[in-house]
Protein backbone atom coordinates (compact mmCIF):
# COMPACT_ATOMS: atom_id res chain seq x y z
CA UNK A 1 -81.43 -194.04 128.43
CA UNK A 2 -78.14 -192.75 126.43
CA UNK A 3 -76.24 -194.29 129.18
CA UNK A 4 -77.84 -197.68 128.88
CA UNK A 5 -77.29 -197.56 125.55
CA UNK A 6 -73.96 -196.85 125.61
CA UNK A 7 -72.86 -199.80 127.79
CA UNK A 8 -75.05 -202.17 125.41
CA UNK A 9 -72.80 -200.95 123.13
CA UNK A 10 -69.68 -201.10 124.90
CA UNK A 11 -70.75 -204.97 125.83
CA UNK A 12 -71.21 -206.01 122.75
CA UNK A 13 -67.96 -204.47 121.76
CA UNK A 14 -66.60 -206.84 124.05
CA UNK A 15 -67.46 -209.76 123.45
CA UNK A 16 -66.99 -209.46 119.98
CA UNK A 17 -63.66 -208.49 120.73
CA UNK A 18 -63.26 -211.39 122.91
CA UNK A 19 -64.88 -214.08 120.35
CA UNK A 20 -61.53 -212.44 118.04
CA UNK A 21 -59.28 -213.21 120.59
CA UNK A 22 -60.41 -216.77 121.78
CA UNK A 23 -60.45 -217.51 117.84
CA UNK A 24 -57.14 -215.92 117.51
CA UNK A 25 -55.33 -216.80 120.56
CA UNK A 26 -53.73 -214.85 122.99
CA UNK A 27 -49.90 -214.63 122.25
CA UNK A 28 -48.95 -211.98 119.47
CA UNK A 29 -49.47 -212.97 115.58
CA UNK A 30 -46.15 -212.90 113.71
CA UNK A 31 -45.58 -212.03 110.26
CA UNK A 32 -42.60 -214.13 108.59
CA UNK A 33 -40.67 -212.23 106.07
CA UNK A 34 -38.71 -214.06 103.76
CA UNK A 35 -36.15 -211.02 103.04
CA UNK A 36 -33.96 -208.88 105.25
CA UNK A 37 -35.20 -205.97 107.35
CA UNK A 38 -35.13 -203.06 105.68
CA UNK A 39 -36.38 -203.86 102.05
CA UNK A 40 -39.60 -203.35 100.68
CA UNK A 41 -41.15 -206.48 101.71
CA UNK A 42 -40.29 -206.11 105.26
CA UNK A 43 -41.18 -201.94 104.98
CA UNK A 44 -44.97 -203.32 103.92
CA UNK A 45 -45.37 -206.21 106.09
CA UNK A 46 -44.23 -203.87 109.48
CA UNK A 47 -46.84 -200.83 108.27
CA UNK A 48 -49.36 -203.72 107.89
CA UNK A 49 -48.73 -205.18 110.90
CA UNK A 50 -48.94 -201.48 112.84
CA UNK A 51 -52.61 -201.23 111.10
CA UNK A 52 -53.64 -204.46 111.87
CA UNK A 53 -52.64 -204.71 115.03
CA UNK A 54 -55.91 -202.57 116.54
CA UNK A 55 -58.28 -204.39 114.56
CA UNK A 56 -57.78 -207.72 115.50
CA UNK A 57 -57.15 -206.39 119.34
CA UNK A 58 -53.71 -208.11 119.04
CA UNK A 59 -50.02 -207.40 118.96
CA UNK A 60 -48.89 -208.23 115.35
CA UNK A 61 -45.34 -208.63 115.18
CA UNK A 62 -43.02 -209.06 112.12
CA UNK A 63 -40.04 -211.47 112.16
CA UNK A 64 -37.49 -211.85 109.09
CA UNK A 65 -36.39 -215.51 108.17
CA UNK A 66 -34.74 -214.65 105.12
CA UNK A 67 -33.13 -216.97 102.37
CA UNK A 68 -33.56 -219.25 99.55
CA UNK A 69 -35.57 -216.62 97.51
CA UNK A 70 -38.20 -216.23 100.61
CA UNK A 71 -38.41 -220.50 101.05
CA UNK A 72 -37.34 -220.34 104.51
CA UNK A 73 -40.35 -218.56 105.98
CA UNK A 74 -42.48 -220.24 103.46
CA UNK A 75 -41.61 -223.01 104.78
CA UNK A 76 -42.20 -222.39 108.54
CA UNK A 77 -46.03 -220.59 107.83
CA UNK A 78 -46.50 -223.74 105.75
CA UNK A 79 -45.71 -226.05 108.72
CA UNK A 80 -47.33 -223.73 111.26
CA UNK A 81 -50.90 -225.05 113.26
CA UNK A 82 -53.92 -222.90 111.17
CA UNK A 83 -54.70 -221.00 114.13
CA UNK A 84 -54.08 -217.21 112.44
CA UNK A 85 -50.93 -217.14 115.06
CA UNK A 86 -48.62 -217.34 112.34
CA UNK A 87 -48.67 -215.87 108.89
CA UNK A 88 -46.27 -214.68 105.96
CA UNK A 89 -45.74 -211.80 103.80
CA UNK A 90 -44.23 -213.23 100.38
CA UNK A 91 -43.58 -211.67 97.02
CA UNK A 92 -43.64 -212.69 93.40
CA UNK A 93 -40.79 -215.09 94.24
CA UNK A 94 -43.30 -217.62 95.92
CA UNK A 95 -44.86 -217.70 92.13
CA UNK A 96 -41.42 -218.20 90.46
CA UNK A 97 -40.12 -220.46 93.48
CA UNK A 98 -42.51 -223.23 92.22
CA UNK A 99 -40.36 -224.27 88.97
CA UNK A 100 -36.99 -222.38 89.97
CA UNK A 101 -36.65 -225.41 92.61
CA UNK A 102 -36.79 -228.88 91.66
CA UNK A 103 -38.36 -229.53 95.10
CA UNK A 104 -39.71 -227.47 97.56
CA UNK A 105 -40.57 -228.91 101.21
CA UNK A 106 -43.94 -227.23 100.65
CA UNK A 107 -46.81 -227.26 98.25
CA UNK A 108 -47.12 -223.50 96.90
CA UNK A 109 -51.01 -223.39 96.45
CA UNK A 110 -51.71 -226.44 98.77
CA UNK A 111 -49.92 -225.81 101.72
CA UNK A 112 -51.05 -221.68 102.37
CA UNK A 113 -54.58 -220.21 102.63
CA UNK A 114 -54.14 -216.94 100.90
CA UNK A 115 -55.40 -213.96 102.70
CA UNK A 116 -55.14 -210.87 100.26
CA UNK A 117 -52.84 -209.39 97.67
CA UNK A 118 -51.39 -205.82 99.31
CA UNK A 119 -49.37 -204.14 96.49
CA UNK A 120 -48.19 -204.46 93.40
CA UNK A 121 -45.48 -202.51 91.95
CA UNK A 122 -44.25 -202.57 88.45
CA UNK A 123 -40.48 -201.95 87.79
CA UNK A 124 -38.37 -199.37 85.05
CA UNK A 125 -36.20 -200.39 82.41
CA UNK A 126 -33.17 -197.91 82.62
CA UNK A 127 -29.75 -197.57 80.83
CA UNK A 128 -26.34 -195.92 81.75
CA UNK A 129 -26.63 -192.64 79.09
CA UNK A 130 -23.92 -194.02 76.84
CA UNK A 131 -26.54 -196.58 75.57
CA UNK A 132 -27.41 -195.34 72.19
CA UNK A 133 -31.26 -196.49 72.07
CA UNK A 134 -33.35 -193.92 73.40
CA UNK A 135 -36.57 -196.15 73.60
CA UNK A 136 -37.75 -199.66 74.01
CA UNK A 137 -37.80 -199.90 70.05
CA UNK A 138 -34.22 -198.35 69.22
CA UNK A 139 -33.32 -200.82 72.31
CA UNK A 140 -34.41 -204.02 70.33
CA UNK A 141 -33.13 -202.78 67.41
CA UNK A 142 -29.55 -201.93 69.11
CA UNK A 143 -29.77 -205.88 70.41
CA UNK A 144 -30.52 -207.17 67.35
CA UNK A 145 -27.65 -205.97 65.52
CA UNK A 146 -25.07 -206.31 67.90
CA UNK A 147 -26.39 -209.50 70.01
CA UNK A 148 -24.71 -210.53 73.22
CA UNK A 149 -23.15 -206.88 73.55
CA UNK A 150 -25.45 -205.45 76.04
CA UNK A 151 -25.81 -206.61 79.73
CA UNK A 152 -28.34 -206.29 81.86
CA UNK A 153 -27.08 -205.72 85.88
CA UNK A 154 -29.26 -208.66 87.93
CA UNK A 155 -30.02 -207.87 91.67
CA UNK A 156 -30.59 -211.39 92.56
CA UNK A 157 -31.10 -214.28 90.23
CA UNK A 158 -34.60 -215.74 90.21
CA UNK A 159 -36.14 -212.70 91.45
CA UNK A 160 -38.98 -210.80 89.80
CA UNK A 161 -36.58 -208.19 88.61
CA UNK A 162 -34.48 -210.73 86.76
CA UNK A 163 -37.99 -212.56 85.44
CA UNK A 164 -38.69 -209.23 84.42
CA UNK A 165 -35.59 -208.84 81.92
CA UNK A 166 -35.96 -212.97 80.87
CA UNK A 167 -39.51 -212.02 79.70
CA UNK A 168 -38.30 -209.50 77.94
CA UNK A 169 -35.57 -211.43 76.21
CA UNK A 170 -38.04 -213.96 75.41
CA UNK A 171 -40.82 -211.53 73.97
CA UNK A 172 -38.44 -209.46 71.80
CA UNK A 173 -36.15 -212.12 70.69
CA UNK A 174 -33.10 -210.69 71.92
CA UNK A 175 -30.11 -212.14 73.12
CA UNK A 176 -28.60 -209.60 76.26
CA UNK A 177 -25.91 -211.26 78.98
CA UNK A 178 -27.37 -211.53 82.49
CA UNK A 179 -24.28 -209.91 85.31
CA UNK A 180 -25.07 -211.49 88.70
CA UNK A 181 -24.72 -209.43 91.36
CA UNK A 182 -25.46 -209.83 95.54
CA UNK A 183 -28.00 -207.41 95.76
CA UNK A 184 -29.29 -204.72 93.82
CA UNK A 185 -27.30 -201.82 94.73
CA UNK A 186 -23.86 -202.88 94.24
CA UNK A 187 -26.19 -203.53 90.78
CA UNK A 188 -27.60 -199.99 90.50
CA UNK A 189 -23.43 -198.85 91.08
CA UNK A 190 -22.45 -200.56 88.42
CA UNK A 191 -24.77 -199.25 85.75
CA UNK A 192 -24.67 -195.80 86.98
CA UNK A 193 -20.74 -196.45 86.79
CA UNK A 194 -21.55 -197.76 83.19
CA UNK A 195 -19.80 -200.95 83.79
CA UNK A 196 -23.11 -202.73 83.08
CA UNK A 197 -25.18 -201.02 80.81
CA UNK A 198 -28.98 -202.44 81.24
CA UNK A 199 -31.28 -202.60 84.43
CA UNK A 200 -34.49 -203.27 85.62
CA UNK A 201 -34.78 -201.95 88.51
CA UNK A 202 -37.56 -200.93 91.51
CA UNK A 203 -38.87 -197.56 90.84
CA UNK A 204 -37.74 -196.36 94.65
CA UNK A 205 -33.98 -197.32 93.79
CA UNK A 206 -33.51 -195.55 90.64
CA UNK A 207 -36.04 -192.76 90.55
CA UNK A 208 -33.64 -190.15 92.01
CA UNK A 209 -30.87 -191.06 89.56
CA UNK A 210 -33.34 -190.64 86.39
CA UNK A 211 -34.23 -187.26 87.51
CA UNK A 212 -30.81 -186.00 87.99
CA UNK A 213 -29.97 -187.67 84.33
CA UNK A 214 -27.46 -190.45 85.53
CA UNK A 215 -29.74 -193.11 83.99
CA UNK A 216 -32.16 -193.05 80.69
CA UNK A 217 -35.32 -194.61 81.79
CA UNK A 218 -36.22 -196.55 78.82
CA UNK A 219 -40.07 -198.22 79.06
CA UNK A 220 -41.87 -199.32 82.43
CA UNK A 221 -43.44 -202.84 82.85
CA UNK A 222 -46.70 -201.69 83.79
CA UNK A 223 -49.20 -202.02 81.34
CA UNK A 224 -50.02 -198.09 81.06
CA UNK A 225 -47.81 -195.00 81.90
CA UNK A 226 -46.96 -194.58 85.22
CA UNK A 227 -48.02 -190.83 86.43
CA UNK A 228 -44.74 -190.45 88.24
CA UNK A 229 -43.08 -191.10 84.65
CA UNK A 230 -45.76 -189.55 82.17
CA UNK A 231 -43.14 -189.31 79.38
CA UNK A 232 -41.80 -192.82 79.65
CA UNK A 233 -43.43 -195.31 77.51
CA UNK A 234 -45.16 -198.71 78.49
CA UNK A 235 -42.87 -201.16 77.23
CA UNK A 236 -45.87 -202.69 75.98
CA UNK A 237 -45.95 -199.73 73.73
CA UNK A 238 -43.35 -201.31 71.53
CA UNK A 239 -43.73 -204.72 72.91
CA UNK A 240 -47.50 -205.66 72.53
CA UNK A 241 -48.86 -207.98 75.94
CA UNK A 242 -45.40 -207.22 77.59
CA UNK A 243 -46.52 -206.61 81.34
CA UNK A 244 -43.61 -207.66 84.41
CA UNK A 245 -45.32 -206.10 87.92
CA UNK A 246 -43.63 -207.44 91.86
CA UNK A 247 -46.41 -208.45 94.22
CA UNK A 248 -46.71 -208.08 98.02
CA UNK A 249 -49.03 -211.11 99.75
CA UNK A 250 -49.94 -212.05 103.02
CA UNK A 251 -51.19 -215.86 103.63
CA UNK A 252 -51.86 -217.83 106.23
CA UNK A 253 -50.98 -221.79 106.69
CA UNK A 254 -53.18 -224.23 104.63
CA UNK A 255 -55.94 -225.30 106.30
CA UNK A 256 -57.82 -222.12 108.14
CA UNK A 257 -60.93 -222.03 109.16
CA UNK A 258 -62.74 -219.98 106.28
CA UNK A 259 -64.19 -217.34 109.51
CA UNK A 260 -60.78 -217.00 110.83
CA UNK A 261 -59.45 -216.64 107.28
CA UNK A 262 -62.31 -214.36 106.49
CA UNK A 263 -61.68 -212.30 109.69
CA UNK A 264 -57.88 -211.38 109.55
CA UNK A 265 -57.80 -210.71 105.66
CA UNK A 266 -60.92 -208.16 106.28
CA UNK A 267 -58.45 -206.89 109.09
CA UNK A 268 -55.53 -206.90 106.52
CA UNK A 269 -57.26 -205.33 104.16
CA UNK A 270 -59.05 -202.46 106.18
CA UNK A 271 -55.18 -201.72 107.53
CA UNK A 272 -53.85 -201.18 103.35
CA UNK A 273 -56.47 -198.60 103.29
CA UNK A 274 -54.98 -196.76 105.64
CA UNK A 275 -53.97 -192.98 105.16
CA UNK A 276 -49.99 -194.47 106.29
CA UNK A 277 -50.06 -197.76 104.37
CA UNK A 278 -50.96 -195.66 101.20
CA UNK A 279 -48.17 -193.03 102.17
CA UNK A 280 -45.60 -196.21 102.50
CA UNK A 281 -46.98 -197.90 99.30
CA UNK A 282 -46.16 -194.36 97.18
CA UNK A 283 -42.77 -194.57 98.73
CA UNK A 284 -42.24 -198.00 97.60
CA UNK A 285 -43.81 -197.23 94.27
CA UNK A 286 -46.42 -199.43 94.50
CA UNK A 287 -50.04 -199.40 93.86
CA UNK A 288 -52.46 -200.79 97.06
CA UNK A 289 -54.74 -204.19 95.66
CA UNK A 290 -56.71 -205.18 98.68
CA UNK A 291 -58.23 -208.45 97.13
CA UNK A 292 -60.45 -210.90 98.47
CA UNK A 293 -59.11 -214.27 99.85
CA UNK A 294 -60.82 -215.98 96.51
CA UNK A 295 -59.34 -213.33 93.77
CA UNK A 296 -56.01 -213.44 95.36
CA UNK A 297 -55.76 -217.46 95.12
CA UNK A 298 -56.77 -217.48 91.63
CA UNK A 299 -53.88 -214.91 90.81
CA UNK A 300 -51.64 -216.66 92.50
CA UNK A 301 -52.81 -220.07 91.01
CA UNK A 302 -52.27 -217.84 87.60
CA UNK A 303 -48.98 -216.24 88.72
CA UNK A 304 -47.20 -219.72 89.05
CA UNK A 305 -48.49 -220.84 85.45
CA UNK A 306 -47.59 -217.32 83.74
CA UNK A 307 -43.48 -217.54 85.58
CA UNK A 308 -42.95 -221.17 84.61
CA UNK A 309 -42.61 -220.82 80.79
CA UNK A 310 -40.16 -217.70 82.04
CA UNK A 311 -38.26 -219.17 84.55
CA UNK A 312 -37.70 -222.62 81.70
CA UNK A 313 -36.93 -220.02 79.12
CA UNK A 314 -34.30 -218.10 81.19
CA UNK A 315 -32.61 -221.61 82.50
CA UNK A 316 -31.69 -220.10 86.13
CA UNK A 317 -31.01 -222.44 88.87
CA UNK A 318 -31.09 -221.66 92.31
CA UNK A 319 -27.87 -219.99 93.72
């Protein structure tokens, strides 16, 4: 009787299995990354894809297309066939891509079917030690008095690091020079050389450096205390609504079929609840979301709205 039992089972395993696969396809789903290998967005999207893999019953493959602040592989998901063959992992830049670029070759919202929001991970406002302020406050204050003195090291213009420091600018009224640089450590260098003297940076790239004292961390942009930094303030502490947090999404071309949708964000988001998705996500600093295909469309819908007055304010264009 166990036996029978046990190959009902097994059958219906199958075929459910199969259904999957003749919705999915049968050649391997591949995960566009708009940014390089090795970076935090292509870290995520190749633990995801290791988690997902086995519960979809496919191979899930990750392939970088990076360039034009993530546009590239936006770009090819967006003109991809809705089958669930193809998908993307973006970041906050898709938001601020939508008014940094007079034209896109895709519609941000119209063009994608969002699957889930993975992580979010709020950045850290640090200073070389020779910065006088020791808080957000004395910070302000310093700007105030003595505007266009202070720089603030940018990884990449555009990005949600450098949207982090324009909101700031915007909220507090102060007027601090912007220092482009090609990527964020040659950034990180300079203000731990003290040639720049303001940063915000990823929690993962200066956390080591704050311990051992070669940078002040000043306020985070998280809307409470982070418990890795107890004893660093919210910026929002001084700066009332402040709040600047990256995001981590993966979407799907416009167009899915709600099921098929339905069935590889469940997958997505059974695989960030993994024990080694959470281990990768403290690495990165980040904090696991796990949305719903609905709640991650309306932030996304409200992520585009909330950058735009940002992005106008700071007056970047695209490099």
């Amino acid at each position: 009787m166990m036996r029978r039992r046990e190959l009902v089972l097994a059958s219906a395993a199958a075929a459910l299995a199969g259904n999957a696969q003749a919705q999915l396809g049968g050649v391997p789903i591949r995960i566009l990354v708009g940014a390089p290998a090795g970076g935090s967005t292509d870290t995520l999207a190749r633990t995801l894809a290791a988690s997902m893999g086995p519960l979809l019953g496919r191979v899930v493959v990750v392939e970088n297309k990076p360039g034009a602040g993530g546009n590239i592989a936006a770009d090819a998901v967006a003109k991809a066939p809705p089958d669930g063959n193809t998908l993307l992992m973006s970041f906050t830049s898709h938001a601020i891509n939508a008014t940094l670029y007079p034209t896109l070759p895709f519609d941000p919202v119209k063009d994608f079917t969002p699957l889930t929001c993975v992580a979010t991970s709020p950045s850290i406002l640090v200073a070389h030690p020779s910065v006088p302020a020791k808080d957000v406050r004395e910070l302000i204050a310093l700007a105030k008095s003595q505007p266009g003195r202070l720089n603030f090291a940018i990884g990449a213009l555009g990005s949600s690091l450098h949207m982090a420091g324009e909101a700031f600018k915007m909220q507090s009224g102060v007027f601090i020079v912007n220092i482009p640089y090609r990527g964020t450590a040659p950034a990180v260098q300079d203000v731990l050389a003290g040639q720049v003297q303001l940063m915000f940076a990823a929690v993962g790239n200066v956390q080591a450096h704050i311990k051992a004292g070669k940078l002040r961390a000043l306020g985070v942009t998280s809307a409470k205390r982070l418990p890795e930094f107890p004893d660093v303030p919210a910026i929002a502490e001084a700066l009332p609504g402040y709040e600047s947090s990256a995001w981590f999404g993966l979407f799907g071309p416009g167009r899915m079929p709600p099921e098929l949708a339905a069935r590889i964000g469940g997958a997505a988001r059974q695989g960030i609840a993994q024990p080694e998705m959470r281990r990768r996500l403290d690495t990165e600093g980040a904090t696991a979301v796990g949305n719903s295909p609905a709640q991650f469309s309306a932030f996304v819908e409200a992520e585009i709205k909330r950058w735009s007055s940002v992005v106008k304010f700071s007056g970047a264009r695209p490099e």
